[in-house]
C-alpha atoms as a PDB file:
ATOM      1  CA  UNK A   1     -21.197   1.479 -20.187  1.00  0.00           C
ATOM      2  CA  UNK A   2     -20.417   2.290 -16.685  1.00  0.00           C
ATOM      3  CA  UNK A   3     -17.503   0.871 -15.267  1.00  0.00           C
ATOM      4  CA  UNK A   4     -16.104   1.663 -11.676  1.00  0.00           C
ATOM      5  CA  UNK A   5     -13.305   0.493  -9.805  1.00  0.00           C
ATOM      6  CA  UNK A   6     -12.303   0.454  -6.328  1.00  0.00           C
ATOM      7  CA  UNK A   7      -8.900   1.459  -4.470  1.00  0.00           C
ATOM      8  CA  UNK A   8      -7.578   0.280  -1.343  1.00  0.00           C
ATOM      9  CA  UNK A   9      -5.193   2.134   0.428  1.00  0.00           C
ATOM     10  CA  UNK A  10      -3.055   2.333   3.601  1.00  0.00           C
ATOM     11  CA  UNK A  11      -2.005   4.858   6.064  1.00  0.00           C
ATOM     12  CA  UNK A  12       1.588   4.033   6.872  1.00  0.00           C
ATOM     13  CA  UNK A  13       4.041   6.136   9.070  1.00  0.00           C
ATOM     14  CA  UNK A  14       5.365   8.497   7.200  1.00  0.00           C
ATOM     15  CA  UNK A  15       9.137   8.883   8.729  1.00  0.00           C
ATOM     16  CA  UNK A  16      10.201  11.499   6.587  1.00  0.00           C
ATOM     17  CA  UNK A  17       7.560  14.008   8.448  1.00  0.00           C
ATOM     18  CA  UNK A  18      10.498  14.750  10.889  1.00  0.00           C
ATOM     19  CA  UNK A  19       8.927  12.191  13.385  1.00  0.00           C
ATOM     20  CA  UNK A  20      11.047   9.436  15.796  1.00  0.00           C
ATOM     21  CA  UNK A  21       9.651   5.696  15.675  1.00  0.00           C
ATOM     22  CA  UNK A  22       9.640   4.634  19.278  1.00  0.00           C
ATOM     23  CA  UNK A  23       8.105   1.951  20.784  1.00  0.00           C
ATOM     24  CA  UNK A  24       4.802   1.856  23.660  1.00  0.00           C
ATOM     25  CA  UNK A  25       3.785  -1.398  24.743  1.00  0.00           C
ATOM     26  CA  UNK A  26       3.314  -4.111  22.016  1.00  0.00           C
ATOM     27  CA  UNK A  27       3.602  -1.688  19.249  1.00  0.00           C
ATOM     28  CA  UNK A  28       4.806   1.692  17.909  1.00  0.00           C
ATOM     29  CA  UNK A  29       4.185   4.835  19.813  1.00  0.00           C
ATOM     30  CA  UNK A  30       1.500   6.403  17.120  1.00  0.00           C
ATOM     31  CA  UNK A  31       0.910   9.868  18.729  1.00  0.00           C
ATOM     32  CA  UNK A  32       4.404  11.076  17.556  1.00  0.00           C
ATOM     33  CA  UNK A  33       5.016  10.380  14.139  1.00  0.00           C
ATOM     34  CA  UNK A  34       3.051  11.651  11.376  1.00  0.00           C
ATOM     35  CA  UNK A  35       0.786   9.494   8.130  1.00  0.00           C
ATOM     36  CA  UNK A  36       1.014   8.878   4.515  1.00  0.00           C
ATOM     37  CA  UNK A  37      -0.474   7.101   1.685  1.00  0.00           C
ATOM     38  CA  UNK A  38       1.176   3.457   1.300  1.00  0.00           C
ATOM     39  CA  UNK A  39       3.591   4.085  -1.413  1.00  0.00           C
ATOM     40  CA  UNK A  40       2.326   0.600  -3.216  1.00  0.00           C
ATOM     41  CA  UNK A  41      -1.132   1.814  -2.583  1.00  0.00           C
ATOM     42  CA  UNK A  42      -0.119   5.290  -4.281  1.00  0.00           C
ATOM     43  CA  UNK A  43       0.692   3.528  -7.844  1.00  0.00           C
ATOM     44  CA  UNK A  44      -2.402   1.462  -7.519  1.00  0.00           C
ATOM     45  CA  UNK A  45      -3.875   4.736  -7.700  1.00  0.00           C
ATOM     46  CA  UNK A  46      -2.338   6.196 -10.020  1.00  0.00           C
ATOM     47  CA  UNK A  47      -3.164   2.823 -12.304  1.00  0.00           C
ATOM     48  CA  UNK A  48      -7.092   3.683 -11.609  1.00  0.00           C
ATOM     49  CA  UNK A  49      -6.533   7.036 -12.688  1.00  0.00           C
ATOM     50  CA  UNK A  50      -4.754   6.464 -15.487  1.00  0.00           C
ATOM     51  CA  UNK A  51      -7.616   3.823 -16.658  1.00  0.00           C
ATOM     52  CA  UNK A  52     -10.349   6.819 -15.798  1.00  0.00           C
ATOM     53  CA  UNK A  53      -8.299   9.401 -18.065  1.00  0.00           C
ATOM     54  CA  UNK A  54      -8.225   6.876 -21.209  1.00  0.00           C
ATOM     55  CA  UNK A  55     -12.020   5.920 -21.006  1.00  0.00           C
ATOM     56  CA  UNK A  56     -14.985   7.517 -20.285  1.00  0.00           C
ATOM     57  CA  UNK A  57     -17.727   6.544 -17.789  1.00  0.00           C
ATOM     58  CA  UNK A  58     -15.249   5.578 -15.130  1.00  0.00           C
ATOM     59  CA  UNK A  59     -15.532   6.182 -11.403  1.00  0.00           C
ATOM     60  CA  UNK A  60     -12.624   5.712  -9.120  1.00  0.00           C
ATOM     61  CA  UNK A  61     -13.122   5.135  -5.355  1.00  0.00           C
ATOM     62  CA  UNK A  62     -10.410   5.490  -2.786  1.00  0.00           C
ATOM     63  CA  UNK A  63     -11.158   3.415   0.309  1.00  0.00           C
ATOM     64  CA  UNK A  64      -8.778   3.108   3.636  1.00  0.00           C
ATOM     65  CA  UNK A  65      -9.662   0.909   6.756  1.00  0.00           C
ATOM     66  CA  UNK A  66      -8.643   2.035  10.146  1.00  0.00           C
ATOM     67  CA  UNK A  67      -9.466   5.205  12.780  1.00  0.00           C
ATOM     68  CA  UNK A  68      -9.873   8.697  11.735  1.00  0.00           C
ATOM     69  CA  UNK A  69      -6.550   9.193  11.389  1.00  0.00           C
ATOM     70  CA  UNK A  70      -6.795   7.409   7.990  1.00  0.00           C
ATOM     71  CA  UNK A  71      -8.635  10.522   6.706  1.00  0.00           C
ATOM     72  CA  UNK A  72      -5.820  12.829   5.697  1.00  0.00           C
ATOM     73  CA  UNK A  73      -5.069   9.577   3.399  1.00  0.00           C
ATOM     74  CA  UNK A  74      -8.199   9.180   1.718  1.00  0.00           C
ATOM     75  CA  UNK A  75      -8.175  13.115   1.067  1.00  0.00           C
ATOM     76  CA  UNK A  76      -4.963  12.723  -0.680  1.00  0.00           C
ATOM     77  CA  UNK A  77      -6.551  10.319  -3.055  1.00  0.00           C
ATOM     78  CA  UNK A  78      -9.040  12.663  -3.454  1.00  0.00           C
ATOM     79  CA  UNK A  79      -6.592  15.307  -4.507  1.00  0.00           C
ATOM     80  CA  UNK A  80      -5.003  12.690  -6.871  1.00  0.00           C
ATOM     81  CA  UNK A  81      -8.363  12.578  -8.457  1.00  0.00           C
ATOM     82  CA  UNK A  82     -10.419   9.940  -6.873  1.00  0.00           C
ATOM     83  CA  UNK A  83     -14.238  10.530  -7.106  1.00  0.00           C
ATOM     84  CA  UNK A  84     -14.947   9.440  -3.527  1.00  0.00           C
ATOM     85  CA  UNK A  85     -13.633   8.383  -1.252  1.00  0.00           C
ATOM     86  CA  UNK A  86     -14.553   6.058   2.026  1.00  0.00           C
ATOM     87  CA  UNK A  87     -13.594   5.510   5.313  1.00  0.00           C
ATOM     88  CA  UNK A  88     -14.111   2.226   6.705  1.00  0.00           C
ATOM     89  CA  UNK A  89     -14.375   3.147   9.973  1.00  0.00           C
ATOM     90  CA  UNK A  90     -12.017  -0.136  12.636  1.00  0.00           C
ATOM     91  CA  UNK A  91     -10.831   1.697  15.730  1.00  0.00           C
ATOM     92  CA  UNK A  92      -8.844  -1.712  16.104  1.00  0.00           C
ATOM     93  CA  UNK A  93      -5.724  -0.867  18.914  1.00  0.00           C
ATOM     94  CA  UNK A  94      -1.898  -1.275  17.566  1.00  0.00           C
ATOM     95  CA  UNK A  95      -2.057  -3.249  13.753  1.00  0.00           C
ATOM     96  CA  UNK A  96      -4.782  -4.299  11.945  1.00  0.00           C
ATOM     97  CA  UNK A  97      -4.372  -7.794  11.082  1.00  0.00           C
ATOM     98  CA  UNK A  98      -4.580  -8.361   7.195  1.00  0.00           C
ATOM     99  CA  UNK A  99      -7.353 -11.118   7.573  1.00  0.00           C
ATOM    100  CA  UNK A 100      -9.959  -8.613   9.560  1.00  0.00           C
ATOM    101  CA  UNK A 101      -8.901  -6.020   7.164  1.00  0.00           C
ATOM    102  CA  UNK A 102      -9.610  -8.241   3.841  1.00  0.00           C
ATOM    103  CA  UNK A 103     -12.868  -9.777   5.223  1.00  0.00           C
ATOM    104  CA  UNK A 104     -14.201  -6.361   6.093  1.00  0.00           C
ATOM    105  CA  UNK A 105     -13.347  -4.756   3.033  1.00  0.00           C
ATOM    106  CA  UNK A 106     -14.645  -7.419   1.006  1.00  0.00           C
ATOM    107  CA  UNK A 107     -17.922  -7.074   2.735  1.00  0.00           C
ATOM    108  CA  UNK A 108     -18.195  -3.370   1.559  1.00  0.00           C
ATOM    109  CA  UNK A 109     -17.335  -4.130  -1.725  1.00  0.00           C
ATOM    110  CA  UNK A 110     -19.864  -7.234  -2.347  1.00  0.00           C
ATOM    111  CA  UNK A 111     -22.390  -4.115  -1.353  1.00  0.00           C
ATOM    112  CA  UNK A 112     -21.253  -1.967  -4.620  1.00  0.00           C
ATOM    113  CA  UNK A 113     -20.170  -4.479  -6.684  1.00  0.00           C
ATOM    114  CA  UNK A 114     -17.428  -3.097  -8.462  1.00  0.00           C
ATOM    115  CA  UNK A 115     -15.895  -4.056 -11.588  1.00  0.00           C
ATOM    116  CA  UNK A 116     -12.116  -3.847 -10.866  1.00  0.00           C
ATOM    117  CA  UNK A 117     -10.309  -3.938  -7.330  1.00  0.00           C
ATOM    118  CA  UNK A 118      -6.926  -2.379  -6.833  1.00  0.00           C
ATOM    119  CA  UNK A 119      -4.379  -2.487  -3.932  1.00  0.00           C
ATOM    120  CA  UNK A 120      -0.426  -2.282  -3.896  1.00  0.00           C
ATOM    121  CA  UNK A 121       1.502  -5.018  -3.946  1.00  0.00           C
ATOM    122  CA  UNK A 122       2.220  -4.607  -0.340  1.00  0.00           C
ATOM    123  CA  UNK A 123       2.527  -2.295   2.595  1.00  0.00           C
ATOM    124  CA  UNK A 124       5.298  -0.525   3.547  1.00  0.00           C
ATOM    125  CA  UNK A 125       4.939  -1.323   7.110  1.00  0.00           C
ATOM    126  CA  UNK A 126       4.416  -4.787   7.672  1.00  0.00           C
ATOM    127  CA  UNK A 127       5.505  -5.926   3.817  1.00  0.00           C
ATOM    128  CA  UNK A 128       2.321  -9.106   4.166  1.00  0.00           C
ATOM    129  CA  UNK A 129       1.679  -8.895   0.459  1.00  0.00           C
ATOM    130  CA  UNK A 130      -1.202 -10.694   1.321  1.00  0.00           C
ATOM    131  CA  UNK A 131      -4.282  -8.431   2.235  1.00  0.00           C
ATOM    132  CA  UNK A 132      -4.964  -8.065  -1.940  1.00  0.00           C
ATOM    133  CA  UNK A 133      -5.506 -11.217  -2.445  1.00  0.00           C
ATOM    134  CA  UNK A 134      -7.146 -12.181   0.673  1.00  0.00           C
ATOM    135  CA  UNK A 135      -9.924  -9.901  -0.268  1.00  0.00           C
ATOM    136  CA  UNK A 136     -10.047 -11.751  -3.822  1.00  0.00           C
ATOM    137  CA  UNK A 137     -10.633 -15.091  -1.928  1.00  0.00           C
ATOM    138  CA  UNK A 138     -13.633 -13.832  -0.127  1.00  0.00           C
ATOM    139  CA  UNK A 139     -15.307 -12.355  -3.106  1.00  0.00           C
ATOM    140  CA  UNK A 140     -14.471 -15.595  -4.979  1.00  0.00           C
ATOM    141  CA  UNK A 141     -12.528 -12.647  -8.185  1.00  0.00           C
ATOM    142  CA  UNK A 142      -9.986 -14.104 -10.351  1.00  0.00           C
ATOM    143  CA  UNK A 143      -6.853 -12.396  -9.333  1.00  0.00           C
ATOM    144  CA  UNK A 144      -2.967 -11.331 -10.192  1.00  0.00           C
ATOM    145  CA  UNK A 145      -0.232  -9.937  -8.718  1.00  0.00           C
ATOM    146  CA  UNK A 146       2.166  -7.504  -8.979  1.00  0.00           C
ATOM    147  CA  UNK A 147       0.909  -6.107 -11.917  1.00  0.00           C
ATOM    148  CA  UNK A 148       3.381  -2.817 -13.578  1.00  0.00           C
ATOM    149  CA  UNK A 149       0.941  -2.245 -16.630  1.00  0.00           C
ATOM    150  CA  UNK A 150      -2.966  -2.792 -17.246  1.00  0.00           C
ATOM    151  CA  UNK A 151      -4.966  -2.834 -20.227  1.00  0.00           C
ATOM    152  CA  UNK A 152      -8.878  -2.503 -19.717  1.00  0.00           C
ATOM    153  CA  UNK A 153     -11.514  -3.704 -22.519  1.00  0.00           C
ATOM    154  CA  UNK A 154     -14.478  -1.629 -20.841  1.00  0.00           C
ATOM    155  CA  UNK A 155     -16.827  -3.285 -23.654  1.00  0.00           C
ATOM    156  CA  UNK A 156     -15.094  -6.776 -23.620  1.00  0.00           C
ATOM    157  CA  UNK A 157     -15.588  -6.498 -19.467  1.00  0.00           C
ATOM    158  CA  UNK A 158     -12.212  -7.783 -19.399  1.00  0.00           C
ATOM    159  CA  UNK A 159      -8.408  -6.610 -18.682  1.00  0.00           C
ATOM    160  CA  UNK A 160      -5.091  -7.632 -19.484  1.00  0.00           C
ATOM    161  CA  UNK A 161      -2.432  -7.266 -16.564  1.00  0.00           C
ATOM    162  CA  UNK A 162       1.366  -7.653 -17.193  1.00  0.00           C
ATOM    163  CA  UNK A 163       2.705  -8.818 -13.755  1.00  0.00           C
ATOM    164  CA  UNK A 164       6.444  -9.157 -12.414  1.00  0.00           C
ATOM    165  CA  UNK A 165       8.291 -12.123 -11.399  1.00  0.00           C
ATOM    166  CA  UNK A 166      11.301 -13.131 -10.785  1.00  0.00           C
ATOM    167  CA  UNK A 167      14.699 -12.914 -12.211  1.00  0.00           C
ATOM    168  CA  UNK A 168      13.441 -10.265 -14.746  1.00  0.00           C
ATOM    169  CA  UNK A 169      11.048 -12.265 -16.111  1.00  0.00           C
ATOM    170  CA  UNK A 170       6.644 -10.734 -16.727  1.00  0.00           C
ATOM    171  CA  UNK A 171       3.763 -12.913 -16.959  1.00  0.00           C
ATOM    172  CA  UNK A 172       0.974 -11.523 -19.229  1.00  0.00           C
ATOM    173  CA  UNK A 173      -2.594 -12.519 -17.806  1.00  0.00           C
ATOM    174  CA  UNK A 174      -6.102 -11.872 -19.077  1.00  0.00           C
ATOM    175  CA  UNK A 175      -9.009 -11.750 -16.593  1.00  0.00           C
ATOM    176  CA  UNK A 176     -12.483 -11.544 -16.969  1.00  0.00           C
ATOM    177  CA  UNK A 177     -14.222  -8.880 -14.722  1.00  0.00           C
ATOM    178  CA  UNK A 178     -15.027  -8.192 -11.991  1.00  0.00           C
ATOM    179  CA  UNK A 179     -11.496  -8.712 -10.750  1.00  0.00           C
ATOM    180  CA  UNK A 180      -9.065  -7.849  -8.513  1.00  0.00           C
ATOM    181  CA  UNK A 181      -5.228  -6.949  -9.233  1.00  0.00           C
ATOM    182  CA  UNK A 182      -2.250  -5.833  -6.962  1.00  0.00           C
ATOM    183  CA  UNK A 183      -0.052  -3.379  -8.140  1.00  0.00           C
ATOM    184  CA  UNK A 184       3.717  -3.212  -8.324  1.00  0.00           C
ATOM    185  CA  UNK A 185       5.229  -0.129  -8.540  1.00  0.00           C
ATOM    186  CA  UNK A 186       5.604   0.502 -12.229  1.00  0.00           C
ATOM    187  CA  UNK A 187       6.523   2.937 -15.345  1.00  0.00           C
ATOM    188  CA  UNK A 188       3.931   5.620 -14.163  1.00  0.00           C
ATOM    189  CA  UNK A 189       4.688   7.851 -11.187  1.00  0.00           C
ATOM    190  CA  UNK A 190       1.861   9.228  -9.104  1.00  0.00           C
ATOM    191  CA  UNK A 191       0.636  12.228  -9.953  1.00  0.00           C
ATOM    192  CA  UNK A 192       0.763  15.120  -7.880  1.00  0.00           C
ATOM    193  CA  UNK A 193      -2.238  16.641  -7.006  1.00  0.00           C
ATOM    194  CA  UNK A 194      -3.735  19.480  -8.962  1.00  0.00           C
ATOM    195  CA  UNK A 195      -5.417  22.608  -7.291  1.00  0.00           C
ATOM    196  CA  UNK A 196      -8.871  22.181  -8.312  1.00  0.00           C
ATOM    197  CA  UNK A 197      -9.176  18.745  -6.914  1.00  0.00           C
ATOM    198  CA  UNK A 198      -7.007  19.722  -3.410  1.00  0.00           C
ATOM    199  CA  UNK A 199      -9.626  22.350  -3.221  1.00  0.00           C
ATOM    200  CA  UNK A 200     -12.222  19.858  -3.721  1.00  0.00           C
ATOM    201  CA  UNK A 201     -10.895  17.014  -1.337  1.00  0.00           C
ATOM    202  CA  UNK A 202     -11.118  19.875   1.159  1.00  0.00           C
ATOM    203  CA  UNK A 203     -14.504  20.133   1.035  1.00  0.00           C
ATOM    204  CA  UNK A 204     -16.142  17.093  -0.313  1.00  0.00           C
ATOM    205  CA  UNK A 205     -17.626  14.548   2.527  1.00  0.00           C
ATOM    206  CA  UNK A 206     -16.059  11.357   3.045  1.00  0.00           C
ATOM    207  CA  UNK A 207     -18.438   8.496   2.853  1.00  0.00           C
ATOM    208  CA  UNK A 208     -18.097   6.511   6.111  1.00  0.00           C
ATOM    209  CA  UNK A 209     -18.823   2.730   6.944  1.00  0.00           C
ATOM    210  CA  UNK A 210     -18.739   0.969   9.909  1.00  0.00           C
ATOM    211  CA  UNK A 211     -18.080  -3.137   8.970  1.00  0.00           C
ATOM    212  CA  UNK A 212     -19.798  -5.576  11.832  1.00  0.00           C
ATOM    213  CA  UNK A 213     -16.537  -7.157  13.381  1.00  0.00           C
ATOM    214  CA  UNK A 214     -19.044  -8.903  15.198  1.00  0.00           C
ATOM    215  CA  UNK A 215     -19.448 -11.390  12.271  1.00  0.00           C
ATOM    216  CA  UNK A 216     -15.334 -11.513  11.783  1.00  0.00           C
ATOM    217  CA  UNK A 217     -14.681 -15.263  12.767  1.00  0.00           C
ATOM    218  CA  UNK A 218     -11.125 -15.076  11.412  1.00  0.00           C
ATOM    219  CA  UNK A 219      -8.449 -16.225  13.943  1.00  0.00           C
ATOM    220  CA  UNK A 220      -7.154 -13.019  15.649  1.00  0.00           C
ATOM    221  CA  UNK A 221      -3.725 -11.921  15.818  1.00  0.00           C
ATOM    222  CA  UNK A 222      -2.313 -10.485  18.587  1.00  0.00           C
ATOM    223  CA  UNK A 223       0.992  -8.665  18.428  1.00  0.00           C
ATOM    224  CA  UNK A 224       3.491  -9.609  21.380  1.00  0.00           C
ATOM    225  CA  UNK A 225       6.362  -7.356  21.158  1.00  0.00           C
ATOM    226  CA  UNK A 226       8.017  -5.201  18.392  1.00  0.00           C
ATOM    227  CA  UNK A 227      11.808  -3.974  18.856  1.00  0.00           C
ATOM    228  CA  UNK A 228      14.332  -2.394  17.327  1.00  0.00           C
ATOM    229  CA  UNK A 229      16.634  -4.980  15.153  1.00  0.00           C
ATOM    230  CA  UNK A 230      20.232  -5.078  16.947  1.00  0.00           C
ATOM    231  CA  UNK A 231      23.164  -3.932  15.899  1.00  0.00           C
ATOM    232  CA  UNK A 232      25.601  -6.732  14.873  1.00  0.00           C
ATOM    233  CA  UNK A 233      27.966  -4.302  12.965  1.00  0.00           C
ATOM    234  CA  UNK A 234      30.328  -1.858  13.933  1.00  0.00           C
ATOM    235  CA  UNK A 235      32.928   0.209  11.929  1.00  0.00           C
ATOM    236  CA  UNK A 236      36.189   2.216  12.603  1.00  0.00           C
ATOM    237  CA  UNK A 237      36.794   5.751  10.628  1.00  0.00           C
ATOM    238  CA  UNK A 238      40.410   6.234   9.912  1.00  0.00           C
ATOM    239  CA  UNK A 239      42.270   9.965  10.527  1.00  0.00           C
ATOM    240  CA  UNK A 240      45.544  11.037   9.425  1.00  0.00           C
ATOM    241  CA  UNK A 241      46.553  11.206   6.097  1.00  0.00           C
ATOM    242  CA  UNK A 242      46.274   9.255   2.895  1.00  0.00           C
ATOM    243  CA  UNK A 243      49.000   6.909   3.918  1.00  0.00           C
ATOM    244  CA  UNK A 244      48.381   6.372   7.268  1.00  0.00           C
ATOM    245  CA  UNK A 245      45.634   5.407   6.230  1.00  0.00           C
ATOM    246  CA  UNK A 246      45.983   2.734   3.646  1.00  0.00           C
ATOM    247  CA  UNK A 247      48.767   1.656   6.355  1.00  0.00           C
ATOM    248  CA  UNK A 248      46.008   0.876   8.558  1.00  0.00           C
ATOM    249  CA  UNK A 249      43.531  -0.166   6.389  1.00  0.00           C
ATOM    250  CA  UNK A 250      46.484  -2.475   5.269  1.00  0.00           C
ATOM    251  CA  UNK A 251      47.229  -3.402   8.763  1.00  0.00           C
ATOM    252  CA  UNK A 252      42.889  -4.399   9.627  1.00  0.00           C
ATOM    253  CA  UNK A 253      42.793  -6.523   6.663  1.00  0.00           C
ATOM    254  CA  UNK A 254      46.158  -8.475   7.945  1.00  0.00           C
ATOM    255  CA  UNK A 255      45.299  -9.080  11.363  1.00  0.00           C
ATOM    256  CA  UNK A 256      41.965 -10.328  10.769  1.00  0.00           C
ATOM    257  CA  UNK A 257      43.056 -12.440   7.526  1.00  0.00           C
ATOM    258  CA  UNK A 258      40.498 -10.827   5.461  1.00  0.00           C
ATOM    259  CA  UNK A 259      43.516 -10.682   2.558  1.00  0.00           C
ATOM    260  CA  UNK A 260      44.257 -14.956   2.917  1.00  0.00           C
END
């Protein structure tokens, strides 16, 4: 019995590429820093994959909203091992707010009707946590979040989710499917991509959509101003040696009464 299950996932900056995060206008300067997969979105993945490995008769699509730029992405779920992979094609300017970006996905998914829906937990940029399950509303899917291992009954149509929560504690859910699940980052670590499949993300054709934001009647948001947090710290670095040191150390801790 077929089963197939789509991913979402997010380009995010990717500040390790060597890149500096400035600031143009109302939001980040995005010609000089470079893209990656959303980290969350990356073990959601990996979760999919895992699922297609164990069973048989599982396809795995990778889907990321947003300009082209969100291509290099979606390759690099195809190199992971995704069977497609789409590109929902928003040329929205600065963020895309998590509302227009549920609604629209959820539109191209009522289209394929997929059996299982997986996005991170959250983005590493903007940290909503909220687009996942936004997307369940409008399909009307049961849904949980924050999920670290899954269990699929392909025959039952059915799944069994072990999410996190607080102070240590894991709730154990079982949903019917179609469903939808965000995924915390869990025991399994993405896989890196193997050559046969970089070599075949290379070459394979994306499958693009373009949603009809002319339908979206979700309030818009508009981003006003983004800065850098200030600095409200400062520190001192000691020279001389050991004891003169500690002698000033001693000396700090004195005159502001931190020792009282």
């Amino acid at each position: 019995m077929a089963f197939s299950i789509l991913v979402c996932i997010k380009a995010v900056p990717d500040l390790a590429s060597g890149g500096t995060l400035a600031i143009a206008g109302p939001w980040i300067d995005e010609t000089v820093i470079g893209w990656c997969m959303n980290h969350y979105d990356a073990y959601a993945l990996e979760a999919a994959l895992a699922i297609k490995d164990a069973a048989t008769d599982i396809t795995v699509d990778a889907l990321s909203a947003g300009p082209d730029r969100v291509q290099n992405t979606i390759r690099r779920a195809l190199a992971m091992g995704a069977d497609t992979g789409i590109h929902l094609a928003m040329n929205a300017v600065g963020r895309l707010a998590p509302a227009t970006a549920a609604l629209s996905i959820a539109r191209f998914a009522k289209t394929k009707r997929y059996d299982l829906i997986l996005t991170g937990a959250m983005s590493e940029d903007e940290m909503h946590g909220i687009t996942g399950p936004m997307i369940a509303a409008a399909l009307d899917l049961p849904c949980a979040a924050a999920a670290v291992e899954i269990s699929l009954d392909v025959a039952g149509r059915s799944l069994t989710a072990t999410c996190e929560m607080e102070g240590g504690m894991a709730e154990i859910v079982r949903l019917p499917c179609p469903a939808l699940l965000t995924v915390q980052t869990g025991q399994r670590i993405p896989r890196y991509p193997s050559l046969s499949n970089t070599i075949r993300s290379r070459r394979q054709a994306i499958e693009r959509a373009v949603p009809d934001e002319t339908a979206n009647h979700t309030p818009t948001v508009d981003t006003l101003r983004v800065s850098f947090p200030q600095q409200t710290t400062s520190c001192q670095f000691f020279e001389g040696t050991r004891i003169e040191k500690a002698d000033r150390l001693l000396r700090l801790f004195n005159d502001n009464g931190w020792l009282k």
